[in-house]
Protein backbone atom coordinates (compact mmCIF):
# COMPACT_ATOMS: atom_id res chain seq x y z
CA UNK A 1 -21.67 12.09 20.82
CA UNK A 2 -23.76 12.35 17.82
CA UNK A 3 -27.53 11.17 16.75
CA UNK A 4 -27.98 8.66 14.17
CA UNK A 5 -29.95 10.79 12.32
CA UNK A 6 -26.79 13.25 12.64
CA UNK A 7 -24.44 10.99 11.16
CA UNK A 8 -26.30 10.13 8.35
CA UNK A 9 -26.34 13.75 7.28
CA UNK A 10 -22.93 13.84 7.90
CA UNK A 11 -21.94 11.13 5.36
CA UNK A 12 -24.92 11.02 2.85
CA UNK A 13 -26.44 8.01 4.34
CA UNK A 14 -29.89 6.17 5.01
CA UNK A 15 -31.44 5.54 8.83
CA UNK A 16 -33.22 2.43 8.97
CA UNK A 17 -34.42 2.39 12.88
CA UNK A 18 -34.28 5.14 15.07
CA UNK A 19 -32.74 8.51 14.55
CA UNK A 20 -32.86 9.81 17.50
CA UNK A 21 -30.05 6.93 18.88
CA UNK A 22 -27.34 8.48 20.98
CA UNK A 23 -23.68 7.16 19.06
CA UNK A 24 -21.04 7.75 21.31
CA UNK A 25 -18.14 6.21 19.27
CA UNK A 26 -17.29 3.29 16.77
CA UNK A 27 -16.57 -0.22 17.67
CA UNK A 28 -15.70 -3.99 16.70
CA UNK A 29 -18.52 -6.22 15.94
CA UNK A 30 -17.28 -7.88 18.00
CA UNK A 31 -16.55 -5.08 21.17
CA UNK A 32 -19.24 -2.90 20.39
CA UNK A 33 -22.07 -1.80 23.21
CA UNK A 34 -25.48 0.17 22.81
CA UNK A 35 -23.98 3.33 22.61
CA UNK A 36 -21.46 2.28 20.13
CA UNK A 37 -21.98 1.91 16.00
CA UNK A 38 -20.23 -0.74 14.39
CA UNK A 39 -20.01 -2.06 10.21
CA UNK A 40 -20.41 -4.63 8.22
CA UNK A 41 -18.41 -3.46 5.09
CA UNK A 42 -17.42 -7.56 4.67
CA UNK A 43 -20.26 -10.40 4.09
CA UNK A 44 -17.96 -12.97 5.98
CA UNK A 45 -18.62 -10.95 8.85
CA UNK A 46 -22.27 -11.05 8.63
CA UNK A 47 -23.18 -13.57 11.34
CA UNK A 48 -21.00 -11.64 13.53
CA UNK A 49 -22.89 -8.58 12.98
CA UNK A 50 -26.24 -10.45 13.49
CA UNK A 51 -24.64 -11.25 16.42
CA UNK A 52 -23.03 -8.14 17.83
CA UNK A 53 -24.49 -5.88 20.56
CA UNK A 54 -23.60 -2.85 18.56
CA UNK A 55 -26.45 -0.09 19.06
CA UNK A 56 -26.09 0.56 15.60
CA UNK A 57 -24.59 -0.87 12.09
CA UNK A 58 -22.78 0.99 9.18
CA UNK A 59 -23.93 -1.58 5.79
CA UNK A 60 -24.51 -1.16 2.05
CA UNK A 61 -27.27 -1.50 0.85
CA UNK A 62 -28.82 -4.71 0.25
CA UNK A 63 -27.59 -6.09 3.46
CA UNK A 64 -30.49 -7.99 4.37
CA UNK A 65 -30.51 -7.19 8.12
CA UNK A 66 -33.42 -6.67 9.85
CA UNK A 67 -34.75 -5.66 13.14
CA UNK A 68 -31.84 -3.79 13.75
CA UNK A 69 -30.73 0.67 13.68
CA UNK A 70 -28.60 0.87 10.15
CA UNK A 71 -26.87 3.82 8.73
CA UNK A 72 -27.24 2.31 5.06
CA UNK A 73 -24.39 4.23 2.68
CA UNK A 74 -23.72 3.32 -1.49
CA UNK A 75 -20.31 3.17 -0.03
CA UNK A 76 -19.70 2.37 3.01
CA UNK A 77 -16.25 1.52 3.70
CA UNK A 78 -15.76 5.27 2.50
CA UNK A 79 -18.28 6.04 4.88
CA UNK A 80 -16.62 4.52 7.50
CA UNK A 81 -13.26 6.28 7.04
CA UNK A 82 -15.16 9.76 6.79
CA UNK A 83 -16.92 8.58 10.15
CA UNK A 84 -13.43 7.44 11.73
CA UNK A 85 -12.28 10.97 10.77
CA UNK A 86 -15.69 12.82 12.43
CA UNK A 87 -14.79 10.54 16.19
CA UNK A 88 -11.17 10.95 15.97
CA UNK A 89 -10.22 13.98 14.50
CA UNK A 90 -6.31 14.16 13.53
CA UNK A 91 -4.36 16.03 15.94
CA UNK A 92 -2.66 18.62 14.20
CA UNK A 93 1.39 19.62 15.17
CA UNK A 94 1.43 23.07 16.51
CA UNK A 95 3.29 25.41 14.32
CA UNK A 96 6.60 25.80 15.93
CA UNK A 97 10.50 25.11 15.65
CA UNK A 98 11.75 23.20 18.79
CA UNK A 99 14.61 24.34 19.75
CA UNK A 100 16.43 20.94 19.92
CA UNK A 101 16.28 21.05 16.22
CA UNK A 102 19.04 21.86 14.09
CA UNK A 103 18.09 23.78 10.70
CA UNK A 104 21.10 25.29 8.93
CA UNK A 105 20.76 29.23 7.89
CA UNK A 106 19.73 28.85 4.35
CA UNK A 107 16.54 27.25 5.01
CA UNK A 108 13.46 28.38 3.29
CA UNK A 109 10.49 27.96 5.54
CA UNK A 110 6.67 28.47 4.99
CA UNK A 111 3.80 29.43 6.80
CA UNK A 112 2.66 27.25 10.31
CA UNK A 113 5.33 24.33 10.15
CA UNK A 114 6.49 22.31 12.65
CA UNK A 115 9.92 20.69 13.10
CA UNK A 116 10.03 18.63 16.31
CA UNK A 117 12.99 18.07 18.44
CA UNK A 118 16.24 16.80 17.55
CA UNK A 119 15.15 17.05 13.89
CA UNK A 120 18.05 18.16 11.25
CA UNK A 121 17.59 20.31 7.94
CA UNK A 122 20.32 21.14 5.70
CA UNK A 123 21.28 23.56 3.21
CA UNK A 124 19.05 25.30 0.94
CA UNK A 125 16.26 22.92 1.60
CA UNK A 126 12.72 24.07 1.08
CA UNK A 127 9.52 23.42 3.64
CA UNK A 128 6.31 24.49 2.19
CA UNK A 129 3.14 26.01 4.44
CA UNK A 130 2.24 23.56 6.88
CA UNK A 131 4.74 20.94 6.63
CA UNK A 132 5.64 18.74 9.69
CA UNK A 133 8.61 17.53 10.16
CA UNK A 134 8.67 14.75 13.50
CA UNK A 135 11.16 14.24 16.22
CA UNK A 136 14.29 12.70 14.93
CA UNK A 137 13.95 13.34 10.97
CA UNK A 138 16.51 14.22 9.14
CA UNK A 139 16.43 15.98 5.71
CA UNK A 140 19.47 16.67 3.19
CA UNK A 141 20.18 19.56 1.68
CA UNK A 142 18.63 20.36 -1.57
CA UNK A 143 15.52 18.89 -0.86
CA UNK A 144 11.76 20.05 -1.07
CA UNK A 145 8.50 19.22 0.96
CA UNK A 146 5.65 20.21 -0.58
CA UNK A 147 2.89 22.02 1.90
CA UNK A 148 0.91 20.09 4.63
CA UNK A 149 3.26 17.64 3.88
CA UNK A 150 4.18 15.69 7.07
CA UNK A 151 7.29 13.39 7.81
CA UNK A 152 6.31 11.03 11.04
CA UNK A 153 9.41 10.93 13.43
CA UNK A 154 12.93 9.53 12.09
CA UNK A 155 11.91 9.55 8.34
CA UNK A 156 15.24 10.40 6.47
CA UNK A 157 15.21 12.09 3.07
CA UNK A 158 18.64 12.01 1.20
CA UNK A 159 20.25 15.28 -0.64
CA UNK A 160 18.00 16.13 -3.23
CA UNK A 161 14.50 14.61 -2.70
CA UNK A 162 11.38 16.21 -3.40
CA UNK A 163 8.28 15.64 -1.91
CA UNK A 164 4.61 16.60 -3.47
CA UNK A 165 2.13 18.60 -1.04
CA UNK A 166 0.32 16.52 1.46
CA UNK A 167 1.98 13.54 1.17
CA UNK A 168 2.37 11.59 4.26
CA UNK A 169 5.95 9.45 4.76
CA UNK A 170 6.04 7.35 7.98
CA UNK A 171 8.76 6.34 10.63
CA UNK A 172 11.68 4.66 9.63
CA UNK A 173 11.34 5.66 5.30
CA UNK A 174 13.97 5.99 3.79
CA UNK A 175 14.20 8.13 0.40
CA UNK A 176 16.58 8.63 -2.17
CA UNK A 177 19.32 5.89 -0.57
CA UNK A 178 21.93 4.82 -3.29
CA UNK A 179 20.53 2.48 -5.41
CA UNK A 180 21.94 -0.31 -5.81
CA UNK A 181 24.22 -0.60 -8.26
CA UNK A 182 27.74 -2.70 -8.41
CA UNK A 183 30.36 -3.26 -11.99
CA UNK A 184 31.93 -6.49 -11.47
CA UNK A 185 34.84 -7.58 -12.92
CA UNK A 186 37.35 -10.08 -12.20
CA UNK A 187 35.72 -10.98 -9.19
CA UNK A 188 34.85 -7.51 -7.61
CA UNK A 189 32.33 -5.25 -7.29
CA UNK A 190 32.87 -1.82 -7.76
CA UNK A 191 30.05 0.74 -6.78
CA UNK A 192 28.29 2.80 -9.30
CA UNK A 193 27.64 6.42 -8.43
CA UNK A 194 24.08 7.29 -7.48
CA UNK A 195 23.11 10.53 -8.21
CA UNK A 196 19.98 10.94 -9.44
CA UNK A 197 17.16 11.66 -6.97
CA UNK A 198 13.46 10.70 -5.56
CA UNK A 199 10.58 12.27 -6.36
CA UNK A 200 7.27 11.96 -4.77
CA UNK A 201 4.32 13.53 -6.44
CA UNK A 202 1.23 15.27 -4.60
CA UNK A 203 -1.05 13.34 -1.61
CA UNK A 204 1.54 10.02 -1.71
CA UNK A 205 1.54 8.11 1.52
CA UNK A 206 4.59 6.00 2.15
CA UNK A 207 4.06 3.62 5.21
CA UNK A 208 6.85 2.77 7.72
CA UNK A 209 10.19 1.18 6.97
CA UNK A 210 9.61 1.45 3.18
CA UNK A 211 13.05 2.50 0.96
CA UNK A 212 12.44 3.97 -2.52
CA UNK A 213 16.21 4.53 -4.06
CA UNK A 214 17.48 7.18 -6.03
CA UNK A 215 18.34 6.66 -9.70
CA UNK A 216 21.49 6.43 -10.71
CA UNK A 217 21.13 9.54 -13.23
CA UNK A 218 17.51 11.32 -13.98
CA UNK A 219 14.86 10.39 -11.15
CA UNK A 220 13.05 7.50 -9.08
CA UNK A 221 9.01 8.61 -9.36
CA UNK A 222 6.41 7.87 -7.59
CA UNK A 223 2.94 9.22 -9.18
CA UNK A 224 0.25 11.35 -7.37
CA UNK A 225 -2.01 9.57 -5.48
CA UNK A 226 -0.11 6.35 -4.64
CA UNK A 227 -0.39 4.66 -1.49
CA UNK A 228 2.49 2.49 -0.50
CA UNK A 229 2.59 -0.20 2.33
CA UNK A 230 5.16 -0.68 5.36
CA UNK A 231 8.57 -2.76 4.48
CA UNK A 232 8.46 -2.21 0.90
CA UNK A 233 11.54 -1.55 -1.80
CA UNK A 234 11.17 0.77 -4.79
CA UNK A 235 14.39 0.61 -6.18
CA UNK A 236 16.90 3.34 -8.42
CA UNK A 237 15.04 4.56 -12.00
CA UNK A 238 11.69 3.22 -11.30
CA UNK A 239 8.74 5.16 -12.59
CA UNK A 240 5.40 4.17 -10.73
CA UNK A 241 2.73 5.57 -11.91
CA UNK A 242 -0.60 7.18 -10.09
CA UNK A 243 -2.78 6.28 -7.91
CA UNK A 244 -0.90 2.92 -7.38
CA UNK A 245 -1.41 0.18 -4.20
CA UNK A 246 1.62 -1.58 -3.01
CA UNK A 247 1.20 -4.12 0.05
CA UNK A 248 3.85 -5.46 2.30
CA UNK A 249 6.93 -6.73 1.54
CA UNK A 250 6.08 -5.82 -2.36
CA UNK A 251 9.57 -4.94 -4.27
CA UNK A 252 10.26 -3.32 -7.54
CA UNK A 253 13.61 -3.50 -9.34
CA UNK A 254 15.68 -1.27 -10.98
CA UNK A 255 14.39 0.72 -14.02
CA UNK A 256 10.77 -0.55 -14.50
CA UNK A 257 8.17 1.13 -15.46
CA UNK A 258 5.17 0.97 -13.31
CA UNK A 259 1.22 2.07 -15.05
CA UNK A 260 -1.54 3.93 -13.25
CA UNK A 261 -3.53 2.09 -10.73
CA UNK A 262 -1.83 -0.74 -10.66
CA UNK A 263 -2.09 -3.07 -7.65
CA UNK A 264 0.95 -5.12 -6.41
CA UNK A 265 0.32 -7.25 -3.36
CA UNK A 266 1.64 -8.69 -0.48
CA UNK A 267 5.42 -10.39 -0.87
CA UNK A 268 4.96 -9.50 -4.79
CA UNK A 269 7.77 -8.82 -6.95
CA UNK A 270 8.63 -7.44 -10.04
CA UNK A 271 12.11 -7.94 -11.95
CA UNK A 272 14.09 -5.04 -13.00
CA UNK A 273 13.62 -2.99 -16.67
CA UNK A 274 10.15 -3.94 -17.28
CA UNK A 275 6.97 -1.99 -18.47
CA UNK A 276 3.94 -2.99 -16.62
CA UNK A 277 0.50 -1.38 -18.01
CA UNK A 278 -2.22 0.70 -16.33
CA UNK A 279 -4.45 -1.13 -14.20
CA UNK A 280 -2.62 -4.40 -13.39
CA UNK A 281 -3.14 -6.57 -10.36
CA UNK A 282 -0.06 -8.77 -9.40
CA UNK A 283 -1.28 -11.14 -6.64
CA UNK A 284 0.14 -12.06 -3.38
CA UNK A 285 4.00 -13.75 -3.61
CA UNK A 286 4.03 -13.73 -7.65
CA UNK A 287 7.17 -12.90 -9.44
CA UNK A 288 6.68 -11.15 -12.56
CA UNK A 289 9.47 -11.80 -15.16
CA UNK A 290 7.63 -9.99 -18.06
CA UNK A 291 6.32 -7.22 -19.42
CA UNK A 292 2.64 -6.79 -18.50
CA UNK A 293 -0.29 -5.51 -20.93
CA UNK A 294 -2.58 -2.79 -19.35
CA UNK A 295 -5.33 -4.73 -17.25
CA UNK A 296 -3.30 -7.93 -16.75
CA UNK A 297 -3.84 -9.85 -13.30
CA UNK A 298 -1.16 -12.11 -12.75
CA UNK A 299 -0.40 -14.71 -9.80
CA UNK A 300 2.80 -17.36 -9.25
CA UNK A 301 5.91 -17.44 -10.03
CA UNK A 302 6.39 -17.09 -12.94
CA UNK A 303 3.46 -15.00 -12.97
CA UNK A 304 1.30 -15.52 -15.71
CA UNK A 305 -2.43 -14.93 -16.39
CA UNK A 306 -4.36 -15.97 -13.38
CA UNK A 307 -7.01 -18.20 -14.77
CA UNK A 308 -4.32 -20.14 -16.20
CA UNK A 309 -2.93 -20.11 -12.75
CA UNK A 310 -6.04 -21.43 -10.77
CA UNK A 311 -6.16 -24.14 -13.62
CA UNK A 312 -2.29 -25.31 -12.82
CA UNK A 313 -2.91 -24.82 -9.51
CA UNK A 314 -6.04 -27.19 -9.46
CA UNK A 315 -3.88 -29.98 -11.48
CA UNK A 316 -1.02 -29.66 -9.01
CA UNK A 317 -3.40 -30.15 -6.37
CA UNK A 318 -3.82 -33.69 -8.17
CA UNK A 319 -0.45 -34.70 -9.01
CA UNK A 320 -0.40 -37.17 -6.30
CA UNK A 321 -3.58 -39.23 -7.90
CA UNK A 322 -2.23 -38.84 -11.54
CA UNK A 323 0.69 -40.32 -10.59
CA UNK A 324 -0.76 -43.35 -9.66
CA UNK A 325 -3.31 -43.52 -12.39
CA UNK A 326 0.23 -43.06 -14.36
CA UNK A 327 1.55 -46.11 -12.51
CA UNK A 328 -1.56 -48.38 -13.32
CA UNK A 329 -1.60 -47.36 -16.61
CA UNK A 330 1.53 -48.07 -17.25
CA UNK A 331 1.48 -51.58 -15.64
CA UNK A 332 -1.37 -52.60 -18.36
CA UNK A 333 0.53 -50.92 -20.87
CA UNK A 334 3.28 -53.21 -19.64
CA UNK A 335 1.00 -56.40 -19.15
CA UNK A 336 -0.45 -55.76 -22.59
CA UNK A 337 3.08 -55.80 -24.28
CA UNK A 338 4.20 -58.63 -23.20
CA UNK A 339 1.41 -60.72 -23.96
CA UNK A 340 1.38 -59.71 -27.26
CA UNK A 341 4.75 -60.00 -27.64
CA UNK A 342 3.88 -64.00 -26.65
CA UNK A 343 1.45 -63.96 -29.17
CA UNK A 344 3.93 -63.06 -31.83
């Protein structure tokens, strides 16, 4: 339980209302009781926050409301992850080897890690101070995990991976599988040998059931600071750069070159051998074909420049009218012909 008045010290915030309100947790707009603070970090949601029987509201400033107890931050969708951190503190793995785990002799272990049960290490692999490693994971030899780094339960690093310090790599990743990579000839495909490796730099997340593939010589990057989505497929030789988004379901082929910051959404995809720039936004389902110029925002398939796409969007919406103003213009076209043709 905190005060109002409490939390906005907390996280650098404004009290409009009462200070002295007792907050006993964070809520829905929509679930939210007397007790409870709730946000409006979304206009759409507005009405529903007028609405809501939330003791409390988490805005920006400039929302408008009225008659109501606010915590008003410059930021507040920050503000409400450093609140959702202050209510539900993470619960931290106490340090400790189960002894269900299987860690061969050569392991190098730091200070205060946890491996949970039935988890397997192999040779000469490296666990910094703090890491976790949860029920079920299995590392490869040769690999490294930076400190505080965690692994949730049945993540599965391939020989050879490294891993930055604090990243955070969810159930069911897998990294540093064989890329994929086939010769063909005459009708068959013969495997090329993978043997490059993954490496993740410092405080990546990698969200669950997400593969990133190990090069087929030199290294599969991912920069510092990248935050990466369930389901998604970085694939061998690709070079993504820092502090990068990737949504669902997003896919990156072999060998391209991915620039800082750059935003790839839901379903997106982007062909193999490319160079994308710093700071590009693919939207949701496009295809990218192309190289990209730093700062492009892109949509469709093929993606191109997404002004151009709302405008062929918003004519494709039409088709079905143009076609028959096609139709009636051709009639009189027709109709005009031949009666000049009688004239003649």
């Amino acid at each position: 339980m905190f005060l109002l008045g409490e939390l906005a010290g907390r996280i650098g915030a404004e009290v409009q209302g009462d200070p002295g309100l007792r907050i006993e947790g964070l809520a829905t707009l929509g679930d939210a009781g007397p007790a409870q603070l709730s946000f409006l970090t979304n206009p759409r949601y507005r009405k529903a926050a007028e609405a809501s029987d939330a003791g409390a509201l988490l805005v920006g400033q400039g929302s408008g409301l009225s008659g109501r107890n606010l915590l008003i931050a410059a930021e507040p969708y920050l503000a409400l992850a450093e609140l959702l951190e202050l209510f539900h503190p993470a619960v931290t793995a106490p340090p400790g080897v189960s002894p269900d785990a299987r860690l061969a002799d050569d392991v190098e272990t730091g200070r205060d890690i946890h491996v949970g049960p039935f988890a397997v290490i192999g040779e000469r692999t490296k666990l910094g101070d703090g890491v976790i490693v949860g029920a079920g994971s299995v590392v490869g030899r040769d690999c490294e995990l930076g400190e505080k780094t965690e692994l949730k339960p049945r993540a599965v690093l391939y020989p050879g991976t490294r891993v930055g310090r604090r990243c955070l790599i969810h159930s069911g990743v897998v990294l540093g599988g064989d890329g994929y990579g086939f010769a063909t000839t005459k009708g068959e495909h013969r495997k090329v040998p993978q043997v490059g490796r993954v490496v993740l730099e410092d405080d990546v997340e990698i969200g669950a059931n997400t593969t990133v593939d190990r090069a087929m010589l030199g290294e599969t990057r991912i920069g510092r600071g990248s935050k990466i989505d369930n389901l998604v497929m970085i694939a061998h030789g690709v070079r993504l750069g820092p502090a990068a988004l990737l949504a669902g379901q997003a896919g990156i082929a072999g060998s391209a070159r991915v620039g800082a910051r750059a935003t790839l959404a839901g379903q997106s995809g982007v062909a193999g051998h490319l160079d994308l720039g710093d700071d590009i936004i693919v939207a949701a389902k496009a295809a990218v074909f192309a190289d990209l110029p730093d700062g492009a925002f892109v949509s469709g398939i093929p993606a191109m420049d997404h002004r151009r796409w709302k405008r062929a969007q918003a004519v494709t919406a039409r088709l079905p009218e143009l076609r028959k103003e096609v139709r009636k213009l051709r009639a009189k076209l027709t109709e005009l012909e031949q009666r000049l043709g009688a004239e003649d």
